[in-house]
Protein backbone atom coordinates (compact mmCIF):
# COMPACT_ATOMS: atom_id res chain seq x y z
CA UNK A 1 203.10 -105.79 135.31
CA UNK A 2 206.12 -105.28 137.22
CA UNK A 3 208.28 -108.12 138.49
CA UNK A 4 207.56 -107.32 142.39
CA UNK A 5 203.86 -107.60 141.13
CA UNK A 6 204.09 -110.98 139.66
CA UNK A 7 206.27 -112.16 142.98
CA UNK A 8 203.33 -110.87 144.83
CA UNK A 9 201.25 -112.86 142.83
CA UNK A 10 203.08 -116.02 143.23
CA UNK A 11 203.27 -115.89 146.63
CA UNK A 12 199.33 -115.33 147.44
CA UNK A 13 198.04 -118.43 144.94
CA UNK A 14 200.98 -120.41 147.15
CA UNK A 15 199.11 -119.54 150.30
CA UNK A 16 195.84 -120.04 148.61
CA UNK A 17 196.66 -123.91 148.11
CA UNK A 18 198.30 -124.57 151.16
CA UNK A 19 195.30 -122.75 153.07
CA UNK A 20 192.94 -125.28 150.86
CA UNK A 21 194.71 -128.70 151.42
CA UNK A 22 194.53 -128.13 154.65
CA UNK A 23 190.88 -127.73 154.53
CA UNK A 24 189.27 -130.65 156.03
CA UNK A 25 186.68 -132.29 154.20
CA UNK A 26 184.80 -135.05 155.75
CA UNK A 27 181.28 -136.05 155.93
CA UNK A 28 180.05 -133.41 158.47
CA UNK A 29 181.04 -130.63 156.20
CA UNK A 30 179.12 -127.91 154.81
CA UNK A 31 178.14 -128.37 151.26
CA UNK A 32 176.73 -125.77 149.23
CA UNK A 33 175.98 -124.83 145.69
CA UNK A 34 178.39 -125.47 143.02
CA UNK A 35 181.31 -126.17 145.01
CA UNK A 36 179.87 -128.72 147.48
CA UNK A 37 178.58 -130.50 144.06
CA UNK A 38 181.77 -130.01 142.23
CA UNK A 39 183.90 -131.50 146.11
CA UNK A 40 181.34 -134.62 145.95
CA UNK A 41 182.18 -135.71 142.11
CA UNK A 42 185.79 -134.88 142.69
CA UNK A 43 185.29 -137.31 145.92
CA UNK A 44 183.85 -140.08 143.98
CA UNK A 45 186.66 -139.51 140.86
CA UNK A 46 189.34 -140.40 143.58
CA UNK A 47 187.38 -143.00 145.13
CA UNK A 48 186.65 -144.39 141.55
CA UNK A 49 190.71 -144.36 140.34
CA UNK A 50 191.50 -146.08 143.76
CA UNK A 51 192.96 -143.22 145.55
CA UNK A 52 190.39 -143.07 148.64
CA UNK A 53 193.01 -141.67 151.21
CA UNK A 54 193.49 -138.81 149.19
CA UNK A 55 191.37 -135.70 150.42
CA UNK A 56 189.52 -133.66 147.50
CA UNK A 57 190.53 -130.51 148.56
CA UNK A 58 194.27 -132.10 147.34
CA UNK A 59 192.90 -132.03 143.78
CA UNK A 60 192.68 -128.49 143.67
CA UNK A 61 195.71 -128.00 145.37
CA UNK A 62 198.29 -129.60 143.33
CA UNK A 63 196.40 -127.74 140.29
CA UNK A 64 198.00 -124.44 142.20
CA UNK A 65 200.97 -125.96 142.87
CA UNK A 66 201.04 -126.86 139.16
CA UNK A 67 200.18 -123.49 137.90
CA UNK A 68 202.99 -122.28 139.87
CA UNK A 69 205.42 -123.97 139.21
CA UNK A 70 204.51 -123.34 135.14
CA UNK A 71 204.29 -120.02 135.69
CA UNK A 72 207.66 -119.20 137.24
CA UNK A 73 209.35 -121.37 134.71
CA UNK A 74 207.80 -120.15 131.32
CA UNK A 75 208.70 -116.58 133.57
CA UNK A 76 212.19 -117.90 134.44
CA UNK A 77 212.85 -118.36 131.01
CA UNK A 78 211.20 -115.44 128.81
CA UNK A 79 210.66 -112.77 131.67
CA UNK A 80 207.53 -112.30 130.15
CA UNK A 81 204.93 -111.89 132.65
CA UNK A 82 201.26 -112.12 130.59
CA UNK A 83 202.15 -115.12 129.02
CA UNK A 84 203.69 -116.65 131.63
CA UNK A 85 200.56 -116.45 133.97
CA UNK A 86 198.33 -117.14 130.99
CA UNK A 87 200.12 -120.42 130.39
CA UNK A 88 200.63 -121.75 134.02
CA UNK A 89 196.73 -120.58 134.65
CA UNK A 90 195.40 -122.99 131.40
CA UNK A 91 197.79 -125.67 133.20
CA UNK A 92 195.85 -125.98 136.05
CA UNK A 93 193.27 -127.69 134.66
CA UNK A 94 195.71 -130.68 133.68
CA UNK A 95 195.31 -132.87 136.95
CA UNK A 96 191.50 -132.42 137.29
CA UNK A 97 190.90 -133.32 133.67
CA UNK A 98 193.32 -136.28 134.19
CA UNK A 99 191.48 -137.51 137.44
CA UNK A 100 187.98 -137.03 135.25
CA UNK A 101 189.48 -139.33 132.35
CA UNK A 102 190.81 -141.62 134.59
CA UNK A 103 187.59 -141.74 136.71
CA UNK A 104 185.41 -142.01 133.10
CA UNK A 105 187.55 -145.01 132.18
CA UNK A 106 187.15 -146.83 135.32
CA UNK A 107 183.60 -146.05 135.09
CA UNK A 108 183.32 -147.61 131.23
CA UNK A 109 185.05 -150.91 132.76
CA UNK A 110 182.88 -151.23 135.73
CA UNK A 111 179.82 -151.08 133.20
CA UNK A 112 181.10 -153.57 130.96
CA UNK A 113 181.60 -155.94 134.27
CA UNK A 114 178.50 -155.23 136.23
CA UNK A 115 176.46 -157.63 133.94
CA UNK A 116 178.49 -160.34 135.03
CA UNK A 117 178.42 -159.47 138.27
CA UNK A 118 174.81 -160.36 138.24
CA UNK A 119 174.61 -162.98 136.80
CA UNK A 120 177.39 -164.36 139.61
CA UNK A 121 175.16 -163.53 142.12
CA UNK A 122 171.89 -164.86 140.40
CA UNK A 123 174.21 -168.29 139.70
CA UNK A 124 174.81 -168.40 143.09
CA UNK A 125 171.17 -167.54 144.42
CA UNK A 126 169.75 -170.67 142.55
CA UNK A 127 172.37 -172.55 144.04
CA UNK A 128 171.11 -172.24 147.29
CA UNK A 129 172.98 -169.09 148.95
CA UNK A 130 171.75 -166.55 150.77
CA UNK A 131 171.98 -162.88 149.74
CA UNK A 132 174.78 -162.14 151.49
CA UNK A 133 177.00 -165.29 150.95
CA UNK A 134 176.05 -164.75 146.99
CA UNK A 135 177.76 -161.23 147.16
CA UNK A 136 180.67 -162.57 149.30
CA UNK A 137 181.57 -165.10 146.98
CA UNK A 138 181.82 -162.00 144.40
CA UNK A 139 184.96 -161.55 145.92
CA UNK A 140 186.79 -164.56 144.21
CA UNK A 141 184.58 -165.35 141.49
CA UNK A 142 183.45 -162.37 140.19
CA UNK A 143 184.55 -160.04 138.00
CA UNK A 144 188.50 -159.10 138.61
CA UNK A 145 187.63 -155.09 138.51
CA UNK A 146 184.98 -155.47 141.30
CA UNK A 147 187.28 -158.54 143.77
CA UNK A 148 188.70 -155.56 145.91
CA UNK A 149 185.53 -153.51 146.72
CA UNK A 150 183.39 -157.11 147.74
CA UNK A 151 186.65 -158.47 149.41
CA UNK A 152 186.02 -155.68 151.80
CA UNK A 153 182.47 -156.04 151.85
CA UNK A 154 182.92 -159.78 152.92
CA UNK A 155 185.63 -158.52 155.87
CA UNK A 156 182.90 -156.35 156.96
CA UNK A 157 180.16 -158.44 157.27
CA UNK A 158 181.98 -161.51 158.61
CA UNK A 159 183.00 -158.76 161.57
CA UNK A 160 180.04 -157.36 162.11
CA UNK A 161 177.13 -159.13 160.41
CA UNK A 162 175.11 -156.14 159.86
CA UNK A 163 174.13 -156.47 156.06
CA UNK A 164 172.87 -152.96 155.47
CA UNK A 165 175.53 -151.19 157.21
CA UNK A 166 178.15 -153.15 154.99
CA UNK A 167 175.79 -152.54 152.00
CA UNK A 168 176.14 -148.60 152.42
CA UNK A 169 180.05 -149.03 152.67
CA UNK A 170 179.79 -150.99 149.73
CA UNK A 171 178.01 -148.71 147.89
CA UNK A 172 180.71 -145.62 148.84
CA UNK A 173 183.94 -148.01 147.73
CA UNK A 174 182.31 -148.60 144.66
CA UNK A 175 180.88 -144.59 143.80
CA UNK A 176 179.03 -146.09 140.77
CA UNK A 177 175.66 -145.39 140.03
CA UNK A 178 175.54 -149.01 138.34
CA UNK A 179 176.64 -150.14 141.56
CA UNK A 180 174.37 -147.60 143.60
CA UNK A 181 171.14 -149.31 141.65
CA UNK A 182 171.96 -153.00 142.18
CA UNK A 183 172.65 -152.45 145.84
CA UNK A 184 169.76 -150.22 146.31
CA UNK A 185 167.38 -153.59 144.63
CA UNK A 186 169.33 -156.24 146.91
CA UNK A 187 168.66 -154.24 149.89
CA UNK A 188 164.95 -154.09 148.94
CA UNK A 189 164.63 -157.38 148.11
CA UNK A 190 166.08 -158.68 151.46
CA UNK A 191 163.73 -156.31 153.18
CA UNK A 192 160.53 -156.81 151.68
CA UNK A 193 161.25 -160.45 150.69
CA UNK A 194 159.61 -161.80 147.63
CA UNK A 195 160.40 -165.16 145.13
CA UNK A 196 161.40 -163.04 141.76
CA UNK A 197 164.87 -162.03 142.54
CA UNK A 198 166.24 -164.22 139.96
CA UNK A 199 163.79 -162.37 137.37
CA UNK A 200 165.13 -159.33 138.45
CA UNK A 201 168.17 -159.82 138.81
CA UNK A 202 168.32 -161.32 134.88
CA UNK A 203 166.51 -158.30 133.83
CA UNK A 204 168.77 -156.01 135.33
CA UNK A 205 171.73 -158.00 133.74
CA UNK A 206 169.76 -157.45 130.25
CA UNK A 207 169.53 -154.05 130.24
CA UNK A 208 173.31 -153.28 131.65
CA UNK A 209 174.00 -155.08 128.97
CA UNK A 210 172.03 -153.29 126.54
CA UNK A 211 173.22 -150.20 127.99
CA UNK A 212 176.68 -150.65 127.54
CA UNK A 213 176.92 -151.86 124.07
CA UNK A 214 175.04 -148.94 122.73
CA UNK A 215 177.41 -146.49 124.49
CA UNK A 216 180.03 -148.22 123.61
CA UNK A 217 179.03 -147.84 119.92
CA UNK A 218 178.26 -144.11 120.14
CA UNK A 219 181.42 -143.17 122.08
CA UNK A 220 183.45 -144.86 119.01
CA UNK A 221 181.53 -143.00 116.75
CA UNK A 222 182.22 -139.51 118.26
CA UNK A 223 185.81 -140.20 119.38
CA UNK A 224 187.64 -139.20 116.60
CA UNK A 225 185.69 -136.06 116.35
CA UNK A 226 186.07 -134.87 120.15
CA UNK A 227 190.42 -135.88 120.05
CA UNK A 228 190.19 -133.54 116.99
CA UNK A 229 188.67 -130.83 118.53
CA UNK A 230 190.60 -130.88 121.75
CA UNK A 231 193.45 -130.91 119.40
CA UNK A 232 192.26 -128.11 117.94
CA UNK A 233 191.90 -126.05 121.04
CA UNK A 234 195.25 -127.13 122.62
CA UNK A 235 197.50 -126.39 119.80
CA UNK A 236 197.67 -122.50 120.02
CA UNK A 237 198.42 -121.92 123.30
CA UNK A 238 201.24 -125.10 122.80
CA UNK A 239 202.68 -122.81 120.13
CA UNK A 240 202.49 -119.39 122.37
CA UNK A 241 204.29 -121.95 124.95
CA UNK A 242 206.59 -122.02 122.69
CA UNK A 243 206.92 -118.63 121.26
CA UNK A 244 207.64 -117.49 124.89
CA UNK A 245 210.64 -118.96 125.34
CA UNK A 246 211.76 -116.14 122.21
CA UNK A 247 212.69 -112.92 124.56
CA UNK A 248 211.46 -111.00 121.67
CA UNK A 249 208.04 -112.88 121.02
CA UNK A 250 207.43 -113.00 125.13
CA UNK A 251 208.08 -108.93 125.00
CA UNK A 252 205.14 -108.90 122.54
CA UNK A 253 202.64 -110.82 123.98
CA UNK A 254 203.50 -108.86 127.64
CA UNK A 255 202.21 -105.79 126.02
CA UNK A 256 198.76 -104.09 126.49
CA UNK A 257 197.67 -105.27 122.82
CA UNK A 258 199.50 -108.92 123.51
CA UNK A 259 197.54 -109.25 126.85
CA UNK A 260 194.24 -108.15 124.71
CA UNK A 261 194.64 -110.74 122.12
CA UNK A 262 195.88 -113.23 125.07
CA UNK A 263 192.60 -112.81 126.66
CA UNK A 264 190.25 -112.79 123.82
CA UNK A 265 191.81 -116.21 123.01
CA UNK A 266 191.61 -117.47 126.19
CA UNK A 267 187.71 -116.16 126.21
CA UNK A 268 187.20 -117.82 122.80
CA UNK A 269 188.63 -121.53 123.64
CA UNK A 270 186.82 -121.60 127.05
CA UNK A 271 183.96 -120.44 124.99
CA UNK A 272 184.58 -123.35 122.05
CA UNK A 273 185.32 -125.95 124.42
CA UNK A 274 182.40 -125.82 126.42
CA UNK A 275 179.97 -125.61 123.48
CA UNK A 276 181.77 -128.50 122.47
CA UNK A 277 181.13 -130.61 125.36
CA UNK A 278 177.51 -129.66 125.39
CA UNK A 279 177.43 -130.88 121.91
CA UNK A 280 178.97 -134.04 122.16
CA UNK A 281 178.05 -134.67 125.88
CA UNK A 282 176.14 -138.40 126.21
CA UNK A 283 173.85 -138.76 128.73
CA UNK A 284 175.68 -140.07 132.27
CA UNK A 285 174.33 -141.84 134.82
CA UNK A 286 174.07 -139.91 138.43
CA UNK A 287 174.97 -141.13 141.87
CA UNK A 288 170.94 -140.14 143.31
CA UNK A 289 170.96 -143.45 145.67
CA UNK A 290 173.98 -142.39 147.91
């Protein structure tokens, strides 16, 4: 590959992402297939991490920008073009699978707190509250990882006293499927009325419970084993980092035969990696009550 060719290159994946974050994406938008799925779970990743003024289509962005900016350095540096492109294309994957462990940890905290959550708001429903005031007061009692989301939810409905609409923004600050359940049952309950709130409500509480202790113990179990494997898969392709910066290595690899062997690798650790998650992959909870 000649150097105007990789220029050429450069320059179109920098148009791509600026063309894409400046892709609106908003609630009237068309969503289809994979991408509109893979868009919505991005969406709810930021809005799970805290960053809800960030756009989705940023995500993707910045992993261009990334690759980039990889790419013309490992280039800068060996003049090797295979390589370089290999390299910078495996980095863009970094912020997505950053924003997924970030958005998985956030998720295992909110389960661990959700339990207590409900058992505030049963507490509160003995006392003598009504539905709503027993969520508002959530907002200083509660749990500390859920104060923000029902601090909002207790601006809303003090401004507009409309207890489902605040409800549905409730359940899109949160984007938990925990959350998405217990709203789903108060909103029911406050419809249809009925006298066993406080039995389901200490059910519910039970089996969260439940829940997260057993997932807790099975993610301990299989942690060592996944960190090993992703170890595993990152460490050649940290070495041909490495190698690259070697003029005479980089010439190598930006052969015909180098480029083969670069994208049988490649081929083989997408390949391993994905069997891998299938393997170890635990059941997750889904966001169907949106």
């Amino acid at each position: 590959m000649s150097d105007g060719a990789f220029l050429g290159l450069i320059a179109g994946l920098g148009l791509l992402s600026i063309w894409w974050s400046l892709w609106e994406q908003d609630g009237h938008s068309v969503r289809r297939g994979r991408i509109g799925r893979a868009m919505d779970r991005m969406r709810d990743d930021l809005v799970t991490v805290g960053l809800t003024s960030v756009p989705p289509a940023a995500v993707p962005a910045l992993s261009a920008g990334l690759g980039l900016v990889v790419s013309a350095a490992l280039w800068s540096l060996s003049g090797a073009v295979v390589p370089s492109v290999t390299i910078g294309a495996a980095s863009m994957a970094l912020p997505i699978v950053f924003l997924r462990s970030a958005a998985r940890r956030r998720t295992t905290e909110l389960r661990e707190v959700w339990p207590e959550a409900v058992d505030h708001v049963n507490s509160a429903i003995r006392a003598g509250l009504s539905l709503p005031e027993a969520l508002v007061q959530l907002s200083h009692k509660g749990p500390e990882g859920l104060r923000p989301a029902f601090h909002e939810f207790s601006l809303d409905y003090q401004a507009s006293g409309d207890f489902a609409a605040c409800l549905d923004r409730l359940k899109t600050r949160l984007a938990d499927p925990v959350g998405d359940r217990i709203v789903e049952a108060l909103r029911i309950t406050r419809d249809v009325g009925g006298t066993d709130l406080g039995g389901l409500l200490r059910t519910l509480a039970t089996f969260l419970r439940e829940d997260a202790r057993t997932r807790a113990e099975l993610e301990a179990r299989q942690s060592w084993t996944i960190n090993a494997a992703r170890l595993a898969l990152v460490a050649p392709w940290a070495v041909l980092a490495l190698m690259s910066t070697r003029p005479q290595a980089a010439q190598a690899y930006d052969s015909p035969m180098g480029m083969s062997m670069i994208l049988i690798g490649a081929a083989v650790s997408l390949v391993a990696y994905r069997v891998m998650l299938r393997i170890a992959r635990l059941p997750q909870d889904e966001r169907v009550l949106r």
